[in-house]
Protein backbone atom coordinates (compact mmCIF):
# COMPACT_ATOMS: atom_id res chain seq x y z
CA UNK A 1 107.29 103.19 112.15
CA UNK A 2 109.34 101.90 114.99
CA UNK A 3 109.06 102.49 118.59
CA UNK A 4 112.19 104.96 119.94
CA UNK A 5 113.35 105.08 123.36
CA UNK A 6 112.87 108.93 124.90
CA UNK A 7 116.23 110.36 125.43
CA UNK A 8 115.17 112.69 127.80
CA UNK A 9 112.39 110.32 129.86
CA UNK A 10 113.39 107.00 128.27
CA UNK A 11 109.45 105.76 127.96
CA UNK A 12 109.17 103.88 124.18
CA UNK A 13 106.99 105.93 121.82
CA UNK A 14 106.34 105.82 117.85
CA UNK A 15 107.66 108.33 115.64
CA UNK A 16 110.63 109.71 114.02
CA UNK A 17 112.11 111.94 116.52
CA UNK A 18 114.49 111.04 119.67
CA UNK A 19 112.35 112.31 122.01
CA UNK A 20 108.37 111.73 123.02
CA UNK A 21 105.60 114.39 122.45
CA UNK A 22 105.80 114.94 125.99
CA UNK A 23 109.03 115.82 126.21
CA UNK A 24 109.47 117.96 123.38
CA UNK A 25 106.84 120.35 124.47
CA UNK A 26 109.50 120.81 127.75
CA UNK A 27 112.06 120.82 125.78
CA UNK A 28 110.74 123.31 123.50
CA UNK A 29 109.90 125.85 126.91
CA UNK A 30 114.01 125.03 127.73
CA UNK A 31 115.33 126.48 124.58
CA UNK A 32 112.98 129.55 124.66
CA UNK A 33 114.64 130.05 127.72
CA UNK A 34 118.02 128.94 126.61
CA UNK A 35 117.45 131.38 123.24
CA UNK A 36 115.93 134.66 126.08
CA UNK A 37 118.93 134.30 127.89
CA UNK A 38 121.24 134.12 125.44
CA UNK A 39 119.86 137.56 123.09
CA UNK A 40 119.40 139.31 126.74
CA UNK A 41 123.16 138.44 127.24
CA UNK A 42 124.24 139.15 123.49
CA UNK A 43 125.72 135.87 123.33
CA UNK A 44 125.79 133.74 119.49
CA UNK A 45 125.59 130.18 120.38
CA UNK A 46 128.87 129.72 118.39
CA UNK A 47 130.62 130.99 121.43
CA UNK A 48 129.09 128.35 123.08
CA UNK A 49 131.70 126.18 122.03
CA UNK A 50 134.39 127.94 124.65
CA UNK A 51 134.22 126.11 127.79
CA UNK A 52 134.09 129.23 129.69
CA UNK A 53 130.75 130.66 128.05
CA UNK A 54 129.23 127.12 128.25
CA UNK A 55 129.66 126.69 132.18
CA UNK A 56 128.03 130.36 132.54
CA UNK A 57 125.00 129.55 130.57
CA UNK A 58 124.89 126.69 132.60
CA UNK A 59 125.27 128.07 135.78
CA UNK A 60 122.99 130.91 134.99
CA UNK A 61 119.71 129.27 133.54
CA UNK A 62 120.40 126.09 135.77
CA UNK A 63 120.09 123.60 133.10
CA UNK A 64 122.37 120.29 132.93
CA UNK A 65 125.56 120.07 130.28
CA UNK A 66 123.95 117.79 128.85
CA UNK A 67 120.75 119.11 128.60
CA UNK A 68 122.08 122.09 127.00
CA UNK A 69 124.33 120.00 124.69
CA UNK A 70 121.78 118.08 123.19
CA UNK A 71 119.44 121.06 122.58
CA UNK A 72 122.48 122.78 120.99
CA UNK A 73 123.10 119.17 118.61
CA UNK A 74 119.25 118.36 117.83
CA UNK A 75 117.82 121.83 117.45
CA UNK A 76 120.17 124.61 116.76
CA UNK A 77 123.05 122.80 115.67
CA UNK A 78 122.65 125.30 111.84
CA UNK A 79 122.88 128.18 114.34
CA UNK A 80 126.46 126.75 115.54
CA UNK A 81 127.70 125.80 112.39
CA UNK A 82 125.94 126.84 109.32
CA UNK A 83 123.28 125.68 107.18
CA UNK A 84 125.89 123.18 105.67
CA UNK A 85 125.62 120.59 109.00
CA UNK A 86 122.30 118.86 109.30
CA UNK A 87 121.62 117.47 112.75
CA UNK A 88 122.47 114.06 113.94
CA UNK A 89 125.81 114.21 111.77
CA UNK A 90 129.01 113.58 113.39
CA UNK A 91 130.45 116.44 114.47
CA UNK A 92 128.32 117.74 117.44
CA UNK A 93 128.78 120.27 120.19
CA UNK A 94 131.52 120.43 122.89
């Protein structure tokens, strides 16, 4: 196992995923959010991918782009675009 830099607090931890224990239990809290707001809304996060629906989620729940953007690309990416795409493949997100 080699030691990965956090993406989201950039401390060096051992594992297989991007992120550190730590930070996925936040992260994990952000997309509850991110998944409230959008069924409360009625929005698919394939409409996401319009510029105009992306801004108002981010306006809305306060979060960063990028914040959202990752979540989208690590996490819910087979919500986006099918079971077919498997995270960390090329395409991504916006």
């Amino acid at each position: 196992m080699e030691a990965k830099k956090c993406l989201r607090c950039g401390i060096f931890h051992l594992g297989t995923e991007d992120i550190c224990k730590t930070c996925k239990e936040s992260d994990m809290k952000d997309i509850a959010k991110l998944n409230s707001f959008m069924d409360y809304n009625g929005l698919e996060f394939s409409e996401l991918k319009e510029k105009e629906a992306f801004d108002k989620v981010v306006f809305e729940l306060g979060m960063s782009s990028e914040k959202i953007t990752r979540y989208m690309n690590t996490y819910i990416k087979d919500e986006v675009y099918g079971d077919s795409i498997k995270k960390n493949e090329e395409s991504e997100i916006i």
